[in-house]
C-alpha atoms as a PDB file:
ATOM      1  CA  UNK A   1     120.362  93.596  70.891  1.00  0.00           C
ATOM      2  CA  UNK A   2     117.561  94.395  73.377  1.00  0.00           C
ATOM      3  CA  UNK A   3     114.943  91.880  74.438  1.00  0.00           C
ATOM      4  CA  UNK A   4     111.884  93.789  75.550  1.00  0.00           C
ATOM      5  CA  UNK A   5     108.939  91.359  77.277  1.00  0.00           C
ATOM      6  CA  UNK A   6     105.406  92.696  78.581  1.00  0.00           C
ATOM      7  CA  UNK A   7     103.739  92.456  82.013  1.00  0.00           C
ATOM      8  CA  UNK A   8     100.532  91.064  80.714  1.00  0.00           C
ATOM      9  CA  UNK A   9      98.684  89.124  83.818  1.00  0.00           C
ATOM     10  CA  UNK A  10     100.483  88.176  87.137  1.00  0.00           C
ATOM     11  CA  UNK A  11      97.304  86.707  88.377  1.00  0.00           C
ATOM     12  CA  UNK A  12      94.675  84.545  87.222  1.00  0.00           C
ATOM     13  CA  UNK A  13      91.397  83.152  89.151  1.00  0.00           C
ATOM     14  CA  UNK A  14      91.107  79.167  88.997  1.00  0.00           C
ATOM     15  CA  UNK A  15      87.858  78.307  87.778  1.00  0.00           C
ATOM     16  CA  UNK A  16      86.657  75.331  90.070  1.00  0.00           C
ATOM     17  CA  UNK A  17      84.954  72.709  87.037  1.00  0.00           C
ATOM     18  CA  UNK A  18      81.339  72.750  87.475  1.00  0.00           C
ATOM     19  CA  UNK A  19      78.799  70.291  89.883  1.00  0.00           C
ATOM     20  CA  UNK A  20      76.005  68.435  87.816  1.00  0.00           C
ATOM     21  CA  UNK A  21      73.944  69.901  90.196  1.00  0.00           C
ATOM     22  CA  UNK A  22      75.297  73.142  91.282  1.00  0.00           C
ATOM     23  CA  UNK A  23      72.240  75.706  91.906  1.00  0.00           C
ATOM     24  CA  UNK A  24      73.693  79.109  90.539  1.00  0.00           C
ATOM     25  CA  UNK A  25      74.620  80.396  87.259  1.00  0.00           C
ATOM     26  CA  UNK A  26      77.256  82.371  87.479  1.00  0.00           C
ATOM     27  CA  UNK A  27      77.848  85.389  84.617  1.00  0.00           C
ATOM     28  CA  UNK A  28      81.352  85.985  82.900  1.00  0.00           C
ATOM     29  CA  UNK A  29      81.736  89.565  81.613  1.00  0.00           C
ATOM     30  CA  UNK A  30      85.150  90.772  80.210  1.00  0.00           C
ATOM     31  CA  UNK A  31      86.008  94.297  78.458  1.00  0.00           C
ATOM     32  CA  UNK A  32      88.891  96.868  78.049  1.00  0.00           C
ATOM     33  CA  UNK A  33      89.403  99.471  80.720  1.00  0.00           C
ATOM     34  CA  UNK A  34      92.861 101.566  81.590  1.00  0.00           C
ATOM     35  CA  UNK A  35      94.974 100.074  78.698  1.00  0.00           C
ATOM     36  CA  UNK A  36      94.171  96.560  79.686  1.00  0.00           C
ATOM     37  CA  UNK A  37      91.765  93.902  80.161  1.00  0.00           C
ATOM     38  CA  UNK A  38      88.937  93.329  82.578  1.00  0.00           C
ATOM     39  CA  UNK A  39      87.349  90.109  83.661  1.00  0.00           C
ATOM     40  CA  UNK A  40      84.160  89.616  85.973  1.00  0.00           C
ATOM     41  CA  UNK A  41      82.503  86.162  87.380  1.00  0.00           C
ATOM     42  CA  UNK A  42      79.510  86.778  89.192  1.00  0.00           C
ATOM     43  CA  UNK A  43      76.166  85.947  90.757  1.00  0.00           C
ATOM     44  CA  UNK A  44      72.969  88.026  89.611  1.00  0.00           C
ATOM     45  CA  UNK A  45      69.835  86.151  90.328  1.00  0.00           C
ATOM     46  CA  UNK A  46      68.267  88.847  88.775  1.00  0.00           C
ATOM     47  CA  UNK A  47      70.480  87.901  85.412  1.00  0.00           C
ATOM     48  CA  UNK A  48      70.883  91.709  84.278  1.00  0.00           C
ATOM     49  CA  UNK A  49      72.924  93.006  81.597  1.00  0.00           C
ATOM     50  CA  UNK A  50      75.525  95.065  83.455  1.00  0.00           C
ATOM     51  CA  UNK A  51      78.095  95.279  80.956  1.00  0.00           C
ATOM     52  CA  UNK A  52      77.159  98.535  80.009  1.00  0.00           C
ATOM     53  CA  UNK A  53      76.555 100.027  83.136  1.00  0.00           C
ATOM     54  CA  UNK A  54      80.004  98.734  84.243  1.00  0.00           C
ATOM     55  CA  UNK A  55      81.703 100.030  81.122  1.00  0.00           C
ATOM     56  CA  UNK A  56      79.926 103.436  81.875  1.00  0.00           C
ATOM     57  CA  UNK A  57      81.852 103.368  85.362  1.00  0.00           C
ATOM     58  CA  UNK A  58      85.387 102.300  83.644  1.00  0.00           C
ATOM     59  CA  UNK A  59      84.708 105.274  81.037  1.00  0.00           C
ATOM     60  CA  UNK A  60      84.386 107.680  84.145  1.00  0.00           C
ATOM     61  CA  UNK A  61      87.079 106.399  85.785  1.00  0.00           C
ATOM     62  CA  UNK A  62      89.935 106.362  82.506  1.00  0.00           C
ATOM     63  CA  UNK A  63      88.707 110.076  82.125  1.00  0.00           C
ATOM     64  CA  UNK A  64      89.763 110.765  85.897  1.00  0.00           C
ATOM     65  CA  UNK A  65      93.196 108.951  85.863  1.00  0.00           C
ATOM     66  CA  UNK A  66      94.224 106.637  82.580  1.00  0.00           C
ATOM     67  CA  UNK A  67      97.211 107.844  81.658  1.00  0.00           C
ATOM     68  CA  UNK A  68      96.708 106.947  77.826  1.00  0.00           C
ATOM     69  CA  UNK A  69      93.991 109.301  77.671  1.00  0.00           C
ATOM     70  CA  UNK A  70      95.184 112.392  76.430  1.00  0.00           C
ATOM     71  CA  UNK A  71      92.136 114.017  77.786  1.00  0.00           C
ATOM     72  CA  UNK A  72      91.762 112.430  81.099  1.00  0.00           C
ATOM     73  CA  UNK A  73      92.924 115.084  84.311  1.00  0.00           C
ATOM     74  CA  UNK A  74      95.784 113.071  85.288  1.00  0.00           C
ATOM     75  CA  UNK A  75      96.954 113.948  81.444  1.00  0.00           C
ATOM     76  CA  UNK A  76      96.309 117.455  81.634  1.00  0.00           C
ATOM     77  CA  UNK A  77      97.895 117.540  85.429  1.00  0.00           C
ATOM     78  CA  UNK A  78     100.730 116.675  83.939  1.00  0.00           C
ATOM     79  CA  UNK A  79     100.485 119.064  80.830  1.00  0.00           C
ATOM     80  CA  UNK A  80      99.845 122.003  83.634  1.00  0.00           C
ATOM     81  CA  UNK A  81      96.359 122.332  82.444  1.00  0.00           C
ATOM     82  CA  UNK A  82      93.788 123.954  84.900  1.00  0.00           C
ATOM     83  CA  UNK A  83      90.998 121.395  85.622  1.00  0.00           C
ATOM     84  CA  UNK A  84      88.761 120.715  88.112  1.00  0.00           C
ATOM     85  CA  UNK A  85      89.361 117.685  89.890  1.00  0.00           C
ATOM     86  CA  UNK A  86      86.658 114.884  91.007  1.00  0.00           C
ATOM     87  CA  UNK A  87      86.646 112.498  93.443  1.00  0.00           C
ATOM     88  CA  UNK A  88      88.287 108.879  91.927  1.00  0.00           C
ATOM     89  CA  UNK A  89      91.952 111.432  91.420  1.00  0.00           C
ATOM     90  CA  UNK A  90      91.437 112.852  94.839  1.00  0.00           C
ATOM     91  CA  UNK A  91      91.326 109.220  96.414  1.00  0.00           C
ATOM     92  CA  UNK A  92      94.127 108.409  94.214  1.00  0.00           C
ATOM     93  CA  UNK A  93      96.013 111.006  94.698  1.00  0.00           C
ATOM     94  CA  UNK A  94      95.729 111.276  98.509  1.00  0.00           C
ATOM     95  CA  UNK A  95      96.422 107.341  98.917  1.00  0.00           C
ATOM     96  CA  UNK A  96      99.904 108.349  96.675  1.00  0.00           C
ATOM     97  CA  UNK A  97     100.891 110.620  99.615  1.00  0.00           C
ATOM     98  CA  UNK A  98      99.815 107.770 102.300  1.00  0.00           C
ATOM     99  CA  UNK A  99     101.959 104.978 100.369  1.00  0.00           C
ATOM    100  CA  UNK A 100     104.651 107.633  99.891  1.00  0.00           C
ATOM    101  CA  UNK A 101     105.045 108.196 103.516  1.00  0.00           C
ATOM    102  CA  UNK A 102     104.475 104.653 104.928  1.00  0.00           C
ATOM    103  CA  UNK A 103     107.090 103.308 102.488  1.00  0.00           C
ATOM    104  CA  UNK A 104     109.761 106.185 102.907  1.00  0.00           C
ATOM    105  CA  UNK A 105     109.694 107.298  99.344  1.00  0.00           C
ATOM    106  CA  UNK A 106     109.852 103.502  97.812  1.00  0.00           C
ATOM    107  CA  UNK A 107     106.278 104.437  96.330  1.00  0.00           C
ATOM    108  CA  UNK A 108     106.185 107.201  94.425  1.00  0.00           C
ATOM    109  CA  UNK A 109     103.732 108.304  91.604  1.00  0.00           C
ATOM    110  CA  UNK A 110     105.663 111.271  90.754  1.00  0.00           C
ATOM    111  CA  UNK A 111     108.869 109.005  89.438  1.00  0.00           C
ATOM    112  CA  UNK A 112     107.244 108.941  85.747  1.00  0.00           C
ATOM    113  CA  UNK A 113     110.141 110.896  83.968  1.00  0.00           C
ATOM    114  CA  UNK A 114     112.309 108.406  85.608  1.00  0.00           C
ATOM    115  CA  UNK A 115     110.708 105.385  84.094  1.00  0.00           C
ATOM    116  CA  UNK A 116     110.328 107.028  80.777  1.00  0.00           C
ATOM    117  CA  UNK A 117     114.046 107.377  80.733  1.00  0.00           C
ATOM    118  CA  UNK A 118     114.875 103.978  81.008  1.00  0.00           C
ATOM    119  CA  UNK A 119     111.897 103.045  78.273  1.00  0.00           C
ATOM    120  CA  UNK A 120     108.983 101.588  80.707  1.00  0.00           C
ATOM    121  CA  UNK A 121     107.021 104.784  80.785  1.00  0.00           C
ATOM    122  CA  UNK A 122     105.290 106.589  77.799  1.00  0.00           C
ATOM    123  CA  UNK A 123     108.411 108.407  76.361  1.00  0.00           C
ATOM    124  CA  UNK A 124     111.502 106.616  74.444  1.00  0.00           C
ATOM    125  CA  UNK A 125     114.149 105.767  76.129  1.00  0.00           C
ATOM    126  CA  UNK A 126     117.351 107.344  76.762  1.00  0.00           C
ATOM    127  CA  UNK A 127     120.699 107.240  77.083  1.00  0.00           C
ATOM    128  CA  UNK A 128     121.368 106.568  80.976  1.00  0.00           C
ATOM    129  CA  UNK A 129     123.975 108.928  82.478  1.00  0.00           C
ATOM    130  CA  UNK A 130     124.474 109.652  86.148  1.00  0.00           C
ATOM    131  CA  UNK A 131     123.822 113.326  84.997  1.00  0.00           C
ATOM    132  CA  UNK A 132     120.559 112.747  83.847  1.00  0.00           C
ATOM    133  CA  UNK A 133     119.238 110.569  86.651  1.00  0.00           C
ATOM    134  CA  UNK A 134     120.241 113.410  89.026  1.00  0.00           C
ATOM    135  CA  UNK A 135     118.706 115.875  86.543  1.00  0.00           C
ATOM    136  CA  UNK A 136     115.197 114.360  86.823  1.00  0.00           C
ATOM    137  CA  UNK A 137     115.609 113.631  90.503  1.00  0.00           C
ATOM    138  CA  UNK A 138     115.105 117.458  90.841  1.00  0.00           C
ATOM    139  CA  UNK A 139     111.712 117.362  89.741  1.00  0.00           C
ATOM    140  CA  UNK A 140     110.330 113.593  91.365  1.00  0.00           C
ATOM    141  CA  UNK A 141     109.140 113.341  94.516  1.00  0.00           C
ATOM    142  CA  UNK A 142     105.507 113.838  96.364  1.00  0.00           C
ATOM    143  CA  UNK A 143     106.580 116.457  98.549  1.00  0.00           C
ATOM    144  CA  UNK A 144     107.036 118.418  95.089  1.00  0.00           C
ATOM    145  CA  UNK A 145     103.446 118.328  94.263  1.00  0.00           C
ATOM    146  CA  UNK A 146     100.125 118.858  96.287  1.00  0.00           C
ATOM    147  CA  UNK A 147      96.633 119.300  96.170  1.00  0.00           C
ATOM    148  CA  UNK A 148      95.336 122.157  97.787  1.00  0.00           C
ATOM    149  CA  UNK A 149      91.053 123.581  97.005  1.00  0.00           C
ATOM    150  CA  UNK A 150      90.533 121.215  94.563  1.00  0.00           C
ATOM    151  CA  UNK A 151      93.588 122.576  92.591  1.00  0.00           C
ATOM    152  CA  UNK A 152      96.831 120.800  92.059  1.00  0.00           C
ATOM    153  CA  UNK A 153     100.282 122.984  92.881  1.00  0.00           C
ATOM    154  CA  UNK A 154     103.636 122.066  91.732  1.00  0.00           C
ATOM    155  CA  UNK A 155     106.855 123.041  92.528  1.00  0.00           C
ATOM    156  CA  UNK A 156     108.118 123.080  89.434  1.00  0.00           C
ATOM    157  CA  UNK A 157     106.100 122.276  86.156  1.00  0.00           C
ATOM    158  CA  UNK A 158     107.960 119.360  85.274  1.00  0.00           C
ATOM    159  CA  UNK A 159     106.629 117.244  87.819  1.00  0.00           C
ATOM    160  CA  UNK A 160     104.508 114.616  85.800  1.00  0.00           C
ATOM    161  CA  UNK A 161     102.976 111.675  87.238  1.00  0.00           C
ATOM    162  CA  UNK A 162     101.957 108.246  86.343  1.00  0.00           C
ATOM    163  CA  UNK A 163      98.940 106.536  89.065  1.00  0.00           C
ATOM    164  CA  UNK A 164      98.955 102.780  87.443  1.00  0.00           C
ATOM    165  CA  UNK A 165     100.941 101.322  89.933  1.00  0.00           C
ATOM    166  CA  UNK A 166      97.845 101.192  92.162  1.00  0.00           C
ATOM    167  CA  UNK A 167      95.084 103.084  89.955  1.00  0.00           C
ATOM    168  CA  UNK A 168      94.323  99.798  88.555  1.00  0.00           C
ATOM    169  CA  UNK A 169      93.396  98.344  92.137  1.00  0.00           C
ATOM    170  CA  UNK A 170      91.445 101.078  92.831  1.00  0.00           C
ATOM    171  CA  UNK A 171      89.435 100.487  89.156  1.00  0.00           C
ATOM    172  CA  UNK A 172      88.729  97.388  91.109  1.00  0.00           C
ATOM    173  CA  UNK A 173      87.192  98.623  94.379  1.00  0.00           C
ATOM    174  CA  UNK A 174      85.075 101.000  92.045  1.00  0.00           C
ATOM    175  CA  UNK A 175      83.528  98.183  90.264  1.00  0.00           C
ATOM    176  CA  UNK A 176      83.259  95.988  93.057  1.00  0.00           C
ATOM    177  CA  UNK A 177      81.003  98.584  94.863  1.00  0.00           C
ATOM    178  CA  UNK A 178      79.150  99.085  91.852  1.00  0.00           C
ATOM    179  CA  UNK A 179      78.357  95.167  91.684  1.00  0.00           C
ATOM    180  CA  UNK A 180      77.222  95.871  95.823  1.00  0.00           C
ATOM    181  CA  UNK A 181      75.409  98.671  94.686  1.00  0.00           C
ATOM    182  CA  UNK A 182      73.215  96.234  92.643  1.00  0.00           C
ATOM    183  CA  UNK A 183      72.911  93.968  95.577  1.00  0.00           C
ATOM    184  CA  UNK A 184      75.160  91.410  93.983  1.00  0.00           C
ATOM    185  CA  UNK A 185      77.416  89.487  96.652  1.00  0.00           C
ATOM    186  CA  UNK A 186      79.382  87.136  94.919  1.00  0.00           C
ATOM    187  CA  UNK A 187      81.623  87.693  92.469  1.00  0.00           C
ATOM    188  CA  UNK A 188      85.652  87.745  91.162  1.00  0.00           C
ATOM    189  CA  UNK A 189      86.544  90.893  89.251  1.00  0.00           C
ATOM    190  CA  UNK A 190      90.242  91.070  87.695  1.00  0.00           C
ATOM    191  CA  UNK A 191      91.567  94.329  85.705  1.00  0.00           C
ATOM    192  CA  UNK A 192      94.994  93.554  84.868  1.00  0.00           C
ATOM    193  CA  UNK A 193      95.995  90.907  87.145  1.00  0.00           C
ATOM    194  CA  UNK A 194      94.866  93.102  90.454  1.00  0.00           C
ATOM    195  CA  UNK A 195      91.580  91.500  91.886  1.00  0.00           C
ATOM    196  CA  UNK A 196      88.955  91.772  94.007  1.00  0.00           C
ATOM    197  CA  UNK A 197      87.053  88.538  95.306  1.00  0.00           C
ATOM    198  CA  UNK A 198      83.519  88.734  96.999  1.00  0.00           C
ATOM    199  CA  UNK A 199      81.532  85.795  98.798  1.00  0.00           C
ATOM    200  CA  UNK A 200      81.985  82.351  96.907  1.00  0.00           C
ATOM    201  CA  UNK A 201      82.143  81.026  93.680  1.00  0.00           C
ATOM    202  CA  UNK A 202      79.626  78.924  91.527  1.00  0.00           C
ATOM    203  CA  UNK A 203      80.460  75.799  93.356  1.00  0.00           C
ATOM    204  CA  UNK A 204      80.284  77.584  97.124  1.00  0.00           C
ATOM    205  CA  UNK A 205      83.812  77.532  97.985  1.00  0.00           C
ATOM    206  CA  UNK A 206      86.176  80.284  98.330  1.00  0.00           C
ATOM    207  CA  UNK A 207      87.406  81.921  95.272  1.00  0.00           C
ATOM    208  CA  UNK A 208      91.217  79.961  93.976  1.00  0.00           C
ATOM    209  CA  UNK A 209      93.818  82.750  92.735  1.00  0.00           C
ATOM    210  CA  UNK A 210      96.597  80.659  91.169  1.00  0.00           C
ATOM    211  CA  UNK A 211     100.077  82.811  91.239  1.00  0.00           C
ATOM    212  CA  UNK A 212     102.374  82.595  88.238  1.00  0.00           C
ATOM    213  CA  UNK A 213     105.850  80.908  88.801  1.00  0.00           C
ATOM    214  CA  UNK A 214     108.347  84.067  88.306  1.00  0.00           C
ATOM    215  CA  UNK A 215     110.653  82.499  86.064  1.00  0.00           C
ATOM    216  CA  UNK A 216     111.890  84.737  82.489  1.00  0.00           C
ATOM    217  CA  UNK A 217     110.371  83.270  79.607  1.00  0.00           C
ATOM    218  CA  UNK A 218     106.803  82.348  81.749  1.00  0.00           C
ATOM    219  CA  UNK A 219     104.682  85.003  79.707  1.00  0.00           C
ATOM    220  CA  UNK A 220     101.702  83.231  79.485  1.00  0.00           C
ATOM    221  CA  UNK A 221      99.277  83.580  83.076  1.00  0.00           C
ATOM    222  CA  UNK A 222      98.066  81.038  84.591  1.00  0.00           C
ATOM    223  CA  UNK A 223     100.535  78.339  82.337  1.00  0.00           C
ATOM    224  CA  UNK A 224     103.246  77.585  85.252  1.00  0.00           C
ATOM    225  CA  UNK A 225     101.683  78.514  88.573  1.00  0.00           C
ATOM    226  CA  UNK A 226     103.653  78.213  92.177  1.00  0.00           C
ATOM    227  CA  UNK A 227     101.166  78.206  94.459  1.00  0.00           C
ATOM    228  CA  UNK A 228      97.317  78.647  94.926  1.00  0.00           C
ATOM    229  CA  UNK A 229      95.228  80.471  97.429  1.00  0.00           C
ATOM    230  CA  UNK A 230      92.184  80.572  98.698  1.00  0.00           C
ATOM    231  CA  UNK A 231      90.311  84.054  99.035  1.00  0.00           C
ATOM    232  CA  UNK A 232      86.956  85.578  99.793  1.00  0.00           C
ATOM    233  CA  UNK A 233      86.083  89.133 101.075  1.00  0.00           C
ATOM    234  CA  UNK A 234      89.340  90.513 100.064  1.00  0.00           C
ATOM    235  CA  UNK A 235      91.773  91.922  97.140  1.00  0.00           C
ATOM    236  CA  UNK A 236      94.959  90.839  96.223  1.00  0.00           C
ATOM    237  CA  UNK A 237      97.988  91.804  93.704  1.00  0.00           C
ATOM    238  CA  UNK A 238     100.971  91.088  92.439  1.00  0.00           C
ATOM    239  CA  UNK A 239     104.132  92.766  91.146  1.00  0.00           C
ATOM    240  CA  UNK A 240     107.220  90.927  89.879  1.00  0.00           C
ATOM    241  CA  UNK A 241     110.001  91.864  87.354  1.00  0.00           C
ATOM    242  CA  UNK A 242     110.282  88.564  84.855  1.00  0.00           C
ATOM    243  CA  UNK A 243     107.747  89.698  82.649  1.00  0.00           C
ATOM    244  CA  UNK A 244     108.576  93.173  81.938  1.00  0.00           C
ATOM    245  CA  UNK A 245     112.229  94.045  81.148  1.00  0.00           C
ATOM    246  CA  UNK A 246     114.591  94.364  78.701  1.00  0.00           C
ATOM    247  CA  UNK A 247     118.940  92.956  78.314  1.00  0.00           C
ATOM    248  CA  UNK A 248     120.966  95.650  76.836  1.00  0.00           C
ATOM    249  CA  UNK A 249     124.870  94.717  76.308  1.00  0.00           C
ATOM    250  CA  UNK A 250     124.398  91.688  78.448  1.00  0.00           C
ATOM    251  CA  UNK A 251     122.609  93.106  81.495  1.00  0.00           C
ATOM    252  CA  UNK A 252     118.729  92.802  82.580  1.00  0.00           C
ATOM    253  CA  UNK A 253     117.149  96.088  83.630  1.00  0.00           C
ATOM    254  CA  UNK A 254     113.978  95.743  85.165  1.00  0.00           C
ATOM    255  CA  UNK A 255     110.831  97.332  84.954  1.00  0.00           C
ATOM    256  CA  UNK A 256     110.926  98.726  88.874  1.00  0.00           C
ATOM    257  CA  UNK A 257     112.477 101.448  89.319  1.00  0.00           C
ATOM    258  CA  UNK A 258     113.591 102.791  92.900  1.00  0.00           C
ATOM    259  CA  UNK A 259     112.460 106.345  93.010  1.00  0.00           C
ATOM    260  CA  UNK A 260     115.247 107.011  95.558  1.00  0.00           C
ATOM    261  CA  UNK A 261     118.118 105.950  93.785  1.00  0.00           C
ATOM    262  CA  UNK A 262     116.754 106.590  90.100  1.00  0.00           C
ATOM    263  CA  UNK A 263     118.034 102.900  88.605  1.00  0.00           C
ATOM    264  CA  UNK A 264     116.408  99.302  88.218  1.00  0.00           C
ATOM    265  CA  UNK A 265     116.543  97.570  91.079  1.00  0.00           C
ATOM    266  CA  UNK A 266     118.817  94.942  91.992  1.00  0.00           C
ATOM    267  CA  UNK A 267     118.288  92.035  94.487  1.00  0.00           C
ATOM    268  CA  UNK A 268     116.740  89.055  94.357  1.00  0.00           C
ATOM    269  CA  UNK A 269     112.950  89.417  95.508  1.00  0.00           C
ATOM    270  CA  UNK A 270     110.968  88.276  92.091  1.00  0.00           C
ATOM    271  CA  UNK A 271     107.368  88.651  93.191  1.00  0.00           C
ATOM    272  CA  UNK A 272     105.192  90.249  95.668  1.00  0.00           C
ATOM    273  CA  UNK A 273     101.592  89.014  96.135  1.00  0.00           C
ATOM    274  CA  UNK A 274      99.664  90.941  98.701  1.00  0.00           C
ATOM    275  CA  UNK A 275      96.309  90.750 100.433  1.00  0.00           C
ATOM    276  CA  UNK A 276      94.691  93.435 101.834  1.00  0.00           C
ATOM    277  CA  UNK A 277      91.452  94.849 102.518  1.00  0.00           C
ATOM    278  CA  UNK A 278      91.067  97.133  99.505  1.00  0.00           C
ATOM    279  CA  UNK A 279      92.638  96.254  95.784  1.00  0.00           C
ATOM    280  CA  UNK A 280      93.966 100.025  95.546  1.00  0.00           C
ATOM    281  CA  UNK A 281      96.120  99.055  98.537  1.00  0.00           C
ATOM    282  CA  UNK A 282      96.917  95.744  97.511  1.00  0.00           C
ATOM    283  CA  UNK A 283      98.025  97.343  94.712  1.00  0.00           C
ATOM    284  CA  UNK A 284     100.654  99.965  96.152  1.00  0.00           C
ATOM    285  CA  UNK A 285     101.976  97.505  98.478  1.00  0.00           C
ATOM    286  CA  UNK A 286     102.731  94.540  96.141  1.00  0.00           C
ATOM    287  CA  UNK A 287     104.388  97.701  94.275  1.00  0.00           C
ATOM    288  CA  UNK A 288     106.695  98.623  96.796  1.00  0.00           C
ATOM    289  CA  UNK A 289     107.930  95.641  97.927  1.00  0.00           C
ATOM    290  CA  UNK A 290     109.190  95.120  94.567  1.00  0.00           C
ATOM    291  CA  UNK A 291     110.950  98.438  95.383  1.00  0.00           C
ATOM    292  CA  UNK A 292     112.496  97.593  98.582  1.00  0.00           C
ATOM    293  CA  UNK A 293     113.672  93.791  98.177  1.00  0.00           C
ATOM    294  CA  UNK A 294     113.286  91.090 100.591  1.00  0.00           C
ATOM    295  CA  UNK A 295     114.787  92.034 103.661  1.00  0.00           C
ATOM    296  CA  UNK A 296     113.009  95.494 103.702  1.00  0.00           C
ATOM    297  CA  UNK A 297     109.791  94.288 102.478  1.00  0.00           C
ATOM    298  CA  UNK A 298     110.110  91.583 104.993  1.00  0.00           C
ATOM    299  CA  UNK A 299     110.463  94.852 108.081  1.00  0.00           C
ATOM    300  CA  UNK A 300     107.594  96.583 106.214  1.00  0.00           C
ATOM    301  CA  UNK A 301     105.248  93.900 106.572  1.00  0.00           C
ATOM    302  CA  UNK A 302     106.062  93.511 110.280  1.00  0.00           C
ATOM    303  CA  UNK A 303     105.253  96.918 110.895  1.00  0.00           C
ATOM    304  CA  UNK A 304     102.446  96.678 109.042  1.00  0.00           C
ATOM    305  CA  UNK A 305     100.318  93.553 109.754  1.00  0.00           C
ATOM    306  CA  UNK A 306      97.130  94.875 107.723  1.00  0.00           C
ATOM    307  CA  UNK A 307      98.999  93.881 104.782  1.00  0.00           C
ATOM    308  CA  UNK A 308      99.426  89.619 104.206  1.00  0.00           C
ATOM    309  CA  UNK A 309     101.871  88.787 101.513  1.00  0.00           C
ATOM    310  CA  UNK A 310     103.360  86.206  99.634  1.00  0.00           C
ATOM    311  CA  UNK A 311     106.989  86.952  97.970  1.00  0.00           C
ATOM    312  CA  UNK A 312     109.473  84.929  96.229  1.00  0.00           C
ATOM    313  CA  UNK A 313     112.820  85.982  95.976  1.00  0.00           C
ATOM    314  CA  UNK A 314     116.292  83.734  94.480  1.00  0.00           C
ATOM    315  CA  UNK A 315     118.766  82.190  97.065  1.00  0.00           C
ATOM    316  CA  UNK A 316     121.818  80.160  95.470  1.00  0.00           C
ATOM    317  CA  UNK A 317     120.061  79.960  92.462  1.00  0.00           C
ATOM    318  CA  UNK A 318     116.924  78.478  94.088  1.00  0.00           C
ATOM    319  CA  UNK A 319     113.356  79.913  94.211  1.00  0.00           C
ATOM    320  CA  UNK A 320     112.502  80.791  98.177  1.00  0.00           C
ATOM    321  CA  UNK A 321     109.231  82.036  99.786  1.00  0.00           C
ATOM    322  CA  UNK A 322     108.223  84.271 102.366  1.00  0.00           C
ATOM    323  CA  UNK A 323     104.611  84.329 103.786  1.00  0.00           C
ATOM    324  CA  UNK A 324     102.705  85.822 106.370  1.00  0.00           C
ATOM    325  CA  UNK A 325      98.985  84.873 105.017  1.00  0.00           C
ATOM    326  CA  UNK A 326      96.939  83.158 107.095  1.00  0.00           C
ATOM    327  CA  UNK A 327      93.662  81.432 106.235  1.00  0.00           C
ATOM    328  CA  UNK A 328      91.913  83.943 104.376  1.00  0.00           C
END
C-alpha cells in the first residue's frame, strides 16, 4: 500500500499584526502561476491594480518554461520541436549549466525521465530495476544537451528536461522587477514557497519567513514552524523531503532524486533553506543540498559563501541544525 503526500508550501511569510497607527496600507494579491500558487504583500502609494499586469508577466513566463503547458518551449524542447527561444529559457537554461557545474552534477535539469520513473515527474511510475536506471542514465545529463544560435542541440532525442527545481525562483525575480519597474519598494512575493522580500513590511520591520518543522505528517505550512528569520533585500527557499514521498513495501522513497546515482536519496539532511541574492539561485541551491546531504552540502557552502543556509538534518533520532546566516 503506497502513501503518496504533496510538497505544497515549505515557506510561509509571518504577517506582523497591525499598529493602530501604522501609516501604510499594504496590498495582498494572490493568483495561480506554474502549477501553483502565488502570493504578493506590497506597498503602492499609488494603490494600482496590478493584478493583471502581473498575471500578464506569469502568462509570458509559463509559455517560456511551465512544464504543464503543453505548448510552452520547454514542452516542445522536449518533444524535439523547432522553436525559437526567448530570453526567461535562455536565463534558465544557462543558470542549469552554472548549477550543474558548481554542484558536480548534483543539479541537474535534464534528470526528468529519472524522476518520472520513480512517479514524481509527469509520467507513471515504473517498475525500478538496476537495468532501467542505467538505461535512462544514457540519455540525462547537461553535457548531453546545449544551446547553440538560439537553437537547442541534443545528443540524443530523448533528453527531456524539467526547469521547476529553480524556474519557480526565477518566476520570482521576474515579478519582483516588475513591482521595481513600477517604482514599488516594498513588498513580499511567494510562488510556491520560494520568495523574494523587498524593503519592510507594513509595520517597518524586516520581513519574518517562518520555516516549517520537517517532520512526516506536517502538511499544513506555516502550522509547526522551527525557526523564524528575519529578511529584507533578499530571496530565500527551501527544499526538504517530508512532504513529498511515497512507502512502498515498507520503505520511504523520497522525492529527490540524485542525478548521479539515479535513486532517492538516503541520509539524514531533511531541509535546506537558503538565502541568496536572487530567488532563481536560492532556488537551485536549496535543491542541491537536498541532493548532496549534510556533510557535502556543509563543503559546498564553504566554498561558496554567497550562499547562507539553514539545514536540518536527523542525528540519533534528534532534529539538528546547521547555519551559516548571519543578520540579514
Amino acid at each position: 500500500m503506497k502513501k503518496l503526500s504533496f510538497l505544497f508550501i515549505l515557506l510561509i511569510f509571518i504577517s506582523t499584526s497591525c499598529n493602530n497607527n501604522k501609516e501604510k496600507e499594504y496590498t495582498s494579491i494572490s493568483g495561480k502561476a506554474l502549477g501553483t500558487f502565488y502570493n504578493i504583500t506590497c506597498f503602492d502609494e499609488n494603490n494600482r491594480k496590478l493584478q493583471a499586469k502581473i498575471d500578464s508577466v506569469l502568462d509570458r513566463f509559463n509559455m517560456s518554461l511551465s512544464a504543464y503547458n503543453p505548448n510552452s518551449i520547454i514542452s516542445k524542447v522536449n518533444q524535439n520541436i523547432d522553436t525559437e527561444m526567448d530570453d526567461y529559457f535562455k536565463n534558465v537554461f544557462y543558470a542549469a549549466k552554472y548549477f550543474y557545474e558548481i554542484t558536480d552534477g548534483a543539479f541537474d535539469i535534464s534528470a526528468s525521465p529519472l524522476f518520472s520513473a520513480w512517479g514524481f515527474g509527469f509520467g507513471n511510475k515504473e517498475k525500478i530495476t538496476s537495468e532501467l536506471i542505467d538505461s535512462l542514465k544514457l540519455f540525462t545529463g547537461m553535457e548531453k544537451i546545449t544551446l547553440l544560435d538560439g537553437k537547442i542541440i541534443k545528443s540524443d532525442p530523448r533528453v527531456n528536461i524539467n526547469a521547476n527545481a529553480l524556474a519557480k525562483g526565477y518566476a520570482v525575480d521576474v515579478v519582483a522587477d516588475f513591482l521595481l519597474s513600477q517604482k514599488i519598494e516594498n513588498f513580499l512575493i511567494e510562488i510556491g514557497g520560494e520568495i523574494v522580500v523587498k524593503g519592510k513590511n507594513q509595520n517597518s520591520e524586516k520581513w519574518k519567513i517562518g520555516i516549517d518543522k520537517p517532520c512526516d505528517g506536517n502538511f499544513n505550512a506555516g502550522e509547526t514552524l522551527i525557526k523564524i528569520i528575519e529578511l529584507t533585500d533578499r530571496a530565500i527557499a527551501t527544499s526538504g523531503n517530508y512532504r513529498q514521498f511515497y512507502t512502498d513495501n515498507g520503505k520511504k522513497y523520497a522525492h529527490t532524486i540524485d542525478p548521479i546515482t539515479g535513486y532517492p536519496v538516503q541520509h539524514s539532511l531533511l531541509s535546506a533553506t537558503v538565502i541568496a541574492a536572487d530567488c532563481m539561485s536560492a532556488d537551485a541551491v536549496a535543491t542541491s543540498l537536498m541532493v548532496m546531504g549534510i556533510e557535502k552540502a556543509k563543503n559546498f557552502l564553504d566554498m561558496h559563501p554567497e550562499y547562507q543556509a539553514y539545514l536540518i538534518y536527523e542525528e540519533n533520532d534528534e532534529y539538528r541544525e546547521y547555519s551559516n546566516i548571519t543578520d540579514n
